[in-house]
N, C-alpha and C. Protein backbone atom coordinates (compact mmCIF):
# COMPACT_ATOMS: atom_id res chain seq x y z
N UNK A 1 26.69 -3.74 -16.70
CA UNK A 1 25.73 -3.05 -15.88
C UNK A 1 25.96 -1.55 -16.01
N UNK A 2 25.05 -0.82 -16.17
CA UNK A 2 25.06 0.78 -16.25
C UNK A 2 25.37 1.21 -14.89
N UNK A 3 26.03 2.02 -14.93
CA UNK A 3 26.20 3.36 -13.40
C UNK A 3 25.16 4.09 -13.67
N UNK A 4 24.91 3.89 -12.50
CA UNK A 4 23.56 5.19 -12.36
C UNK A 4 24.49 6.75 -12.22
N UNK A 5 23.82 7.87 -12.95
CA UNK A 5 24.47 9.12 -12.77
C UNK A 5 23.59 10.01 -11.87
N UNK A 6 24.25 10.91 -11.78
CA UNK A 6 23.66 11.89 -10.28
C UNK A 6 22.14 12.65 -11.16
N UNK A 7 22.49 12.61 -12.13
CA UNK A 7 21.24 13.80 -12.92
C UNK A 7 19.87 12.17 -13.15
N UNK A 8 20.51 11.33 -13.00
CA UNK A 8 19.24 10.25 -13.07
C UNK A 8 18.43 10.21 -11.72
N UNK A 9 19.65 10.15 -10.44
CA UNK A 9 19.34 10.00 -9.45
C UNK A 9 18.46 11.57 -8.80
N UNK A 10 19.09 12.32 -9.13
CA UNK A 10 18.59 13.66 -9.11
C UNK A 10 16.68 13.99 -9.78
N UNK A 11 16.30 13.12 -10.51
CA UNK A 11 15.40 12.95 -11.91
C UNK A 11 14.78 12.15 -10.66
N UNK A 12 14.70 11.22 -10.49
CA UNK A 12 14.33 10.03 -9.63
C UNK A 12 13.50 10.58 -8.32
N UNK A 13 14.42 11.32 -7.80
CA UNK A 13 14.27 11.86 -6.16
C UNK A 13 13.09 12.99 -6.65
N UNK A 14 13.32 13.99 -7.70
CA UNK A 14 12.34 14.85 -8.32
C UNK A 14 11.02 14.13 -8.23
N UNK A 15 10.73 13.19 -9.01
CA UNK A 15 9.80 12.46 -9.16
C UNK A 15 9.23 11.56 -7.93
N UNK A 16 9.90 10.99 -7.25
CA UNK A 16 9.31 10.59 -6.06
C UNK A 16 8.89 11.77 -5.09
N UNK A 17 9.65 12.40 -5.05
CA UNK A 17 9.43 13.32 -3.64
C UNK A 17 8.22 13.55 -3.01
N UNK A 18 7.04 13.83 -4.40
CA UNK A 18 5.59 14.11 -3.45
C UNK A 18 4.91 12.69 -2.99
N UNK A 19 5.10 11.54 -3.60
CA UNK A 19 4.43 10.37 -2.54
C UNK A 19 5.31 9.93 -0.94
N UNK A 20 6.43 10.27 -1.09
CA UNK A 20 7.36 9.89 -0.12
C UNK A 20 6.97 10.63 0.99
N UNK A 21 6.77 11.99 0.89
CA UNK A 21 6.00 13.37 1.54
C UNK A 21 4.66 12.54 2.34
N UNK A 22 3.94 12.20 1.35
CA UNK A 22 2.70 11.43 1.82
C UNK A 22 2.67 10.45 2.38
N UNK A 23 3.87 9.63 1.94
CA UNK A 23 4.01 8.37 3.06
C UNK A 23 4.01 9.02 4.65
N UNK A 24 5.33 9.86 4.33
CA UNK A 24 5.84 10.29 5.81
C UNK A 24 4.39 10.94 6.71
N UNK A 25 4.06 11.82 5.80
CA UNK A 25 2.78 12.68 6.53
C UNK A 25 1.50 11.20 7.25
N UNK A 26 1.19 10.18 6.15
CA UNK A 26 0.06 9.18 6.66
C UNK A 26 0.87 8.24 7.58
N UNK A 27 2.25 8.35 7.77
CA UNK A 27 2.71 7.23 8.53
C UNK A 27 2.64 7.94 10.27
N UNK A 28 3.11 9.29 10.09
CA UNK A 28 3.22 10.01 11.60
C UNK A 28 1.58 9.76 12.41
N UNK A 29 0.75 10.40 11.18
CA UNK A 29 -0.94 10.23 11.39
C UNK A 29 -1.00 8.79 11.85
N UNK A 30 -0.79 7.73 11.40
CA UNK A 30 -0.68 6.57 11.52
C UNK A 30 -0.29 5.93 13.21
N UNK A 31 0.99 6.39 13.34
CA UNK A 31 1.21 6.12 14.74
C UNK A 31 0.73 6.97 15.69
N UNK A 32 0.54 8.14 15.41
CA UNK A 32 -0.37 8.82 16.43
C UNK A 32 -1.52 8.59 16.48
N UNK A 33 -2.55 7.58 16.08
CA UNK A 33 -3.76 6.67 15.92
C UNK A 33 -3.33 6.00 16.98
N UNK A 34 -2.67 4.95 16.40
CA UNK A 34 -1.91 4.04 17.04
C UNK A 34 -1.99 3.97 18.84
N UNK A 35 -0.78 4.73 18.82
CA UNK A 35 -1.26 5.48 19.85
C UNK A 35 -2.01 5.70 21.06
N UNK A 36 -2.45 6.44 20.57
CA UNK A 36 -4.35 6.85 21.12
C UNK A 36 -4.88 5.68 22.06
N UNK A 37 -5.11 4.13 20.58
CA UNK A 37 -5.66 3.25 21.18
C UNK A 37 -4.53 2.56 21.73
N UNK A 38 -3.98 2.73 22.49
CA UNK A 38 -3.11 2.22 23.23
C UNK A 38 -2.15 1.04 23.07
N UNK A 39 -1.76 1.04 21.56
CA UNK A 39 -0.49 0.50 20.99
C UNK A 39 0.28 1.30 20.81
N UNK A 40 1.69 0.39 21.30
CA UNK A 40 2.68 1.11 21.00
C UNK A 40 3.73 0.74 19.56
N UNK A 41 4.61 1.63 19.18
CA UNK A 41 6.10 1.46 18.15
C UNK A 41 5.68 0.39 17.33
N UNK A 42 5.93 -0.95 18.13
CA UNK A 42 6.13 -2.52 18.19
C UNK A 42 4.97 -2.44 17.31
N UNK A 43 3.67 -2.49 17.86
CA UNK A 43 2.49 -2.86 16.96
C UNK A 43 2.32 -1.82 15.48
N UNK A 44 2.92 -0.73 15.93
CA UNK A 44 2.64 -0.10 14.53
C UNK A 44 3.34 -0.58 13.02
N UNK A 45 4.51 -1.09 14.01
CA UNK A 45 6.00 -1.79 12.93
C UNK A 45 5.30 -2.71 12.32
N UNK A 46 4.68 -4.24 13.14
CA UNK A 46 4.41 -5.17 13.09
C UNK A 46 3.05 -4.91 11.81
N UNK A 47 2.14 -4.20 12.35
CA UNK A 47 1.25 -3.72 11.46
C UNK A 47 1.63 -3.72 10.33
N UNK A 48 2.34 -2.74 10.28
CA UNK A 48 3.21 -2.15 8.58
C UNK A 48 3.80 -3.65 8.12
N UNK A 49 4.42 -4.13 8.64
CA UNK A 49 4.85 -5.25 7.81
C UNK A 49 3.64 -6.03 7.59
N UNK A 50 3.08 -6.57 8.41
CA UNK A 50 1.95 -8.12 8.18
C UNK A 50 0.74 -7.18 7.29
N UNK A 51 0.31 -6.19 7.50
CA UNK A 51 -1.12 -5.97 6.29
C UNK A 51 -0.48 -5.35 5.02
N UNK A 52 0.18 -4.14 4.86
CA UNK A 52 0.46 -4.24 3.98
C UNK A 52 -0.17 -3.40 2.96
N UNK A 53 -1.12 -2.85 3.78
CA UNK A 53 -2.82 -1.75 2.66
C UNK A 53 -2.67 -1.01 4.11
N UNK A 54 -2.48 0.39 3.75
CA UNK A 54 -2.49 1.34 4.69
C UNK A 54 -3.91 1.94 4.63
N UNK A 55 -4.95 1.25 3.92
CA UNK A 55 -6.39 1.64 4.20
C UNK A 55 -6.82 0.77 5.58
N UNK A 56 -6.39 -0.58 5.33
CA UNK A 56 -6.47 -1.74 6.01
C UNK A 56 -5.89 -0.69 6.94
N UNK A 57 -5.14 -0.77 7.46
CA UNK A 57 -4.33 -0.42 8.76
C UNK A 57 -5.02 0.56 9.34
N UNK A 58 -5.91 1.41 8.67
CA UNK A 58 -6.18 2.57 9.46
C UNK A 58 -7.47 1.67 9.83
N UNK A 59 -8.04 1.42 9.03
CA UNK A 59 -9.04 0.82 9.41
C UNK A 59 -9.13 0.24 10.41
N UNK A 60 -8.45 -0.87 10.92
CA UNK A 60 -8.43 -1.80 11.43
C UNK A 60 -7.99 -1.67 12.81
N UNK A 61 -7.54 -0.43 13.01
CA UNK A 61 -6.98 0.30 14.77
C UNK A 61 -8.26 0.39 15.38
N UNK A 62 -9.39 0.33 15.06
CA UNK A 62 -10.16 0.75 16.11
C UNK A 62 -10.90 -0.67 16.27
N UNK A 63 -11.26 -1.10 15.54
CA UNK A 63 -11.45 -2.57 15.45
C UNK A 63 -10.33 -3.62 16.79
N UNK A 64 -9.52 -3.55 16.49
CA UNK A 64 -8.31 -4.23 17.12
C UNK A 64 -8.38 -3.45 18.58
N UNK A 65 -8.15 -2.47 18.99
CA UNK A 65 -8.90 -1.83 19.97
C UNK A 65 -9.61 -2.33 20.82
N UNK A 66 -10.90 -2.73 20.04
CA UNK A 66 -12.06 -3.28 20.48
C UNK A 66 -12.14 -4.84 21.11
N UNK A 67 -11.16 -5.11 20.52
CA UNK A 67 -10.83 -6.84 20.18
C UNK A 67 -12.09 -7.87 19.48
N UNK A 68 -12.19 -6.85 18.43
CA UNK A 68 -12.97 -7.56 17.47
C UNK A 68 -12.23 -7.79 16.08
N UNK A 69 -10.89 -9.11 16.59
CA UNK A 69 -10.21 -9.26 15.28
C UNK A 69 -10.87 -10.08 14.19
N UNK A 70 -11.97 -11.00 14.19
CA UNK A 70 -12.59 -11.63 13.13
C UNK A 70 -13.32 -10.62 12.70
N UNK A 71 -13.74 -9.36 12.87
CA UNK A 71 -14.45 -8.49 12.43
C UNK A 71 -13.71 -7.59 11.51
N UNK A 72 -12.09 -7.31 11.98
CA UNK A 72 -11.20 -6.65 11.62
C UNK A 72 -10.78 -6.92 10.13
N UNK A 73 -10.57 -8.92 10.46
CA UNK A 73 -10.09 -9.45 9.31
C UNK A 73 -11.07 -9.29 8.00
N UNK A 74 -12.60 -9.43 8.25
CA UNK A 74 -13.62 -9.59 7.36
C UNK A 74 -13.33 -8.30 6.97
N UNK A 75 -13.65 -7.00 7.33
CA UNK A 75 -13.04 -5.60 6.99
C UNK A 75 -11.81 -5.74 5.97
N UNK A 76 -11.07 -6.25 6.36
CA UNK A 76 -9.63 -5.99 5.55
C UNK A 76 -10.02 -6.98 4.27
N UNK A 77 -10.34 -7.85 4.20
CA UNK A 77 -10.87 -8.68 2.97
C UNK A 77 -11.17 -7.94 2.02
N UNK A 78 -12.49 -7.31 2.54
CA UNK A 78 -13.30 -6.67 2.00
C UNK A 78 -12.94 -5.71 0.98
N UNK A 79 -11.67 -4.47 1.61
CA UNK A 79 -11.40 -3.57 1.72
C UNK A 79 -10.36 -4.10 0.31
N UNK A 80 -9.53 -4.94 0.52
CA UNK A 80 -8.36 -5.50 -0.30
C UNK A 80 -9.12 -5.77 -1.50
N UNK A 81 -10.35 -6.28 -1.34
CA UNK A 81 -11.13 -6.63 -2.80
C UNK A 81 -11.12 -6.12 -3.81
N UNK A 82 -10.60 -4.70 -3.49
CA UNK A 82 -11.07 -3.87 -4.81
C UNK A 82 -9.53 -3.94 -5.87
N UNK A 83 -8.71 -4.25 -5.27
CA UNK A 83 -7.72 -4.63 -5.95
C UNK A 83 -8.04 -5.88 -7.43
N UNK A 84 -9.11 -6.37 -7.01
CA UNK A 84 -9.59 -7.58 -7.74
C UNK A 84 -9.87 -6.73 -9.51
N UNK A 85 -10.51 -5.20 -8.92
CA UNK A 85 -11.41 -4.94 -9.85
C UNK A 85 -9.72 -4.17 -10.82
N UNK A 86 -8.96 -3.53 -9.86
CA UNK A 86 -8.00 -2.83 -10.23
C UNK A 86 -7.27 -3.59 -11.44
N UNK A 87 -7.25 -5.02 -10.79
CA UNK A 87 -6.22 -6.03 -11.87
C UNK A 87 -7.46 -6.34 -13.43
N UNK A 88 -7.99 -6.39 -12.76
CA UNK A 88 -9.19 -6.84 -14.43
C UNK A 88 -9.40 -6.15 -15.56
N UNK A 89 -8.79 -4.42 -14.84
CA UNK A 89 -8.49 -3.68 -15.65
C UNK A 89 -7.82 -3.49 -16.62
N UNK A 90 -6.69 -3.94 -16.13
CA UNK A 90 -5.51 -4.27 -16.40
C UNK A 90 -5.14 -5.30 -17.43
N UNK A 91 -6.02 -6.19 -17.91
CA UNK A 91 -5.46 -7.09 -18.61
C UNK A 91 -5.41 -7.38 -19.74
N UNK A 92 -6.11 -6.21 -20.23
CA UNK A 92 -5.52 -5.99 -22.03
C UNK A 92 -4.32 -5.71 -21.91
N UNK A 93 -4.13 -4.47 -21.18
CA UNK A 93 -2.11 -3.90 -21.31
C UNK A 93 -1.51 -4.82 -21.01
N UNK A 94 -1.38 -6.26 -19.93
CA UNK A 94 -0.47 -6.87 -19.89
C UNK A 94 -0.67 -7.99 -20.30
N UNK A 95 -1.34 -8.63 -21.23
CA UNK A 95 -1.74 -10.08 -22.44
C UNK A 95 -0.48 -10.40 -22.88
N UNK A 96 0.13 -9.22 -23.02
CA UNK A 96 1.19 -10.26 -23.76
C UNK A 96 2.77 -10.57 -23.08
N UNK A 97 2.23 -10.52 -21.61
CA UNK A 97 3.54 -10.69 -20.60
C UNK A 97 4.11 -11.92 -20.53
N UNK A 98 3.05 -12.93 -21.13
CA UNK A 98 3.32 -14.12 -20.14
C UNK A 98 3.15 -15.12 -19.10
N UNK A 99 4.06 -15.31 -17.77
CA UNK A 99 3.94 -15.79 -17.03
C UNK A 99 4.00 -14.43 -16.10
N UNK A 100 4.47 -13.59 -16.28
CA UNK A 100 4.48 -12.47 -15.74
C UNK A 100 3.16 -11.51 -15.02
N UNK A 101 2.56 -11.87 -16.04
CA UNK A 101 1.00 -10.97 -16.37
C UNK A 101 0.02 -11.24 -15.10
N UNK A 102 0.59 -12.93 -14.50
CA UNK A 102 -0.17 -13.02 -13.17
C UNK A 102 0.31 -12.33 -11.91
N UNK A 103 1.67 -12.56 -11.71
CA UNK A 103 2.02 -11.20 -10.87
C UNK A 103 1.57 -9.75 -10.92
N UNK A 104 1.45 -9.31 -12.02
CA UNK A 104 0.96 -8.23 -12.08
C UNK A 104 -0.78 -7.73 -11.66
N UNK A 105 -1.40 -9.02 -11.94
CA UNK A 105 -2.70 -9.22 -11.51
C UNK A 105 -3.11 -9.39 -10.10
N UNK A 106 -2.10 -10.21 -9.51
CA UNK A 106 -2.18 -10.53 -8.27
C UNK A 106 -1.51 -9.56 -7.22
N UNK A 107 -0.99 -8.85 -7.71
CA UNK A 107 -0.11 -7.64 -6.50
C UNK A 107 -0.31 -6.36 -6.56
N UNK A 108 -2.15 -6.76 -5.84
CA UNK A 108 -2.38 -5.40 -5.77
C UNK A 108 -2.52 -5.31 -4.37
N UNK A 109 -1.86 -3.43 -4.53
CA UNK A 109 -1.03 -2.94 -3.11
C UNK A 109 -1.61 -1.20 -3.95
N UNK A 110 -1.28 -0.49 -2.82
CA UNK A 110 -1.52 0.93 -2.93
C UNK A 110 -0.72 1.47 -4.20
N UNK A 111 0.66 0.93 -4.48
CA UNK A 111 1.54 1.10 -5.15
C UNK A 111 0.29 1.19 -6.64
N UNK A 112 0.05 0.20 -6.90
CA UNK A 112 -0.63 -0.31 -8.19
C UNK A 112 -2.02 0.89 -8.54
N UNK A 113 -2.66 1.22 -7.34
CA UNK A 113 -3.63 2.42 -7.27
C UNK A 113 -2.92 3.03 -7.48
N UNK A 114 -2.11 3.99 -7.28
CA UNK A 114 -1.14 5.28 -7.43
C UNK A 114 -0.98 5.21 -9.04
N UNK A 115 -0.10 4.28 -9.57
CA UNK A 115 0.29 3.66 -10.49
C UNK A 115 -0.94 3.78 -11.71
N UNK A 116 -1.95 3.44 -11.31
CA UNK A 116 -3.41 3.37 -12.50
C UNK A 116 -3.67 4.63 -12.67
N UNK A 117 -3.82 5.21 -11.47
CA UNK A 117 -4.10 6.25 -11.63
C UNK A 117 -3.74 7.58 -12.45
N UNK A 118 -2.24 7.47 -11.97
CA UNK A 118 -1.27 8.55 -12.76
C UNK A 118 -0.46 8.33 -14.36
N UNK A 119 -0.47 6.37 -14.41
CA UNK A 119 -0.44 6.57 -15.38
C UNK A 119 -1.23 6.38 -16.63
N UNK A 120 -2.36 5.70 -16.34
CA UNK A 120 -3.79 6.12 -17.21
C UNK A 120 -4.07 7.42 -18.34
């Protein structure tokens, strides 16, 4: 197994730093939504873990709010769909993965937008 060295780790942190920035900045925005409609910590945590699409999530605070969660869910469907189009893209570059190639199709998350985007 390789040791990681400080100038990799150093390289690494360089390179992440501006989405991590953006996490932090949409996550504060995030709970101060939150918030507002009168959830607290607990639901924002819970949120973050169970959806999983921080479009979804924003979305879906005012909805939930309302207590229109079958409305919420159809929204988040919806919203997740486009991931469908993201992976179809995708499937010349990864033909020759394998068994692999369906994971890659199937796990689309914000990560994978970021990802098309920048490295396209």
């Amino acid at each position: 197994m390789n040791k990681i060295t400080k100038r990799e780790v150093k390289a690494a942190l360089h390179t992440s730093l501006p989405i991590m920035v953006t996490f932090i900045v949409l996550g504060i925005g995030y709970g101060i939504l939150m918030q507002k409609h009168g959830f607290g910590p607990v639901w924002s945590l819970l949120s973050g873990i169970i959806i999983f699409s921080g479009t979804v999530q924003f979305v879906s605070v005012t909805m939930l709010s309302g207590g229109s969660v079958v409305m919420a869910a159809i929204t988040a469907l919806m919203v997740a769909a486009r991931h469908i189009f993201f992976s179809i893209s995708m499937i010349g570059r990864y033909s020759s993965e394998g068994k692999r190639k369906w994971y890659s199709f199937s796990s689309g998350s914000i990560q994978n937008a970021i990802f098309l985007l920048f490295w396209v």
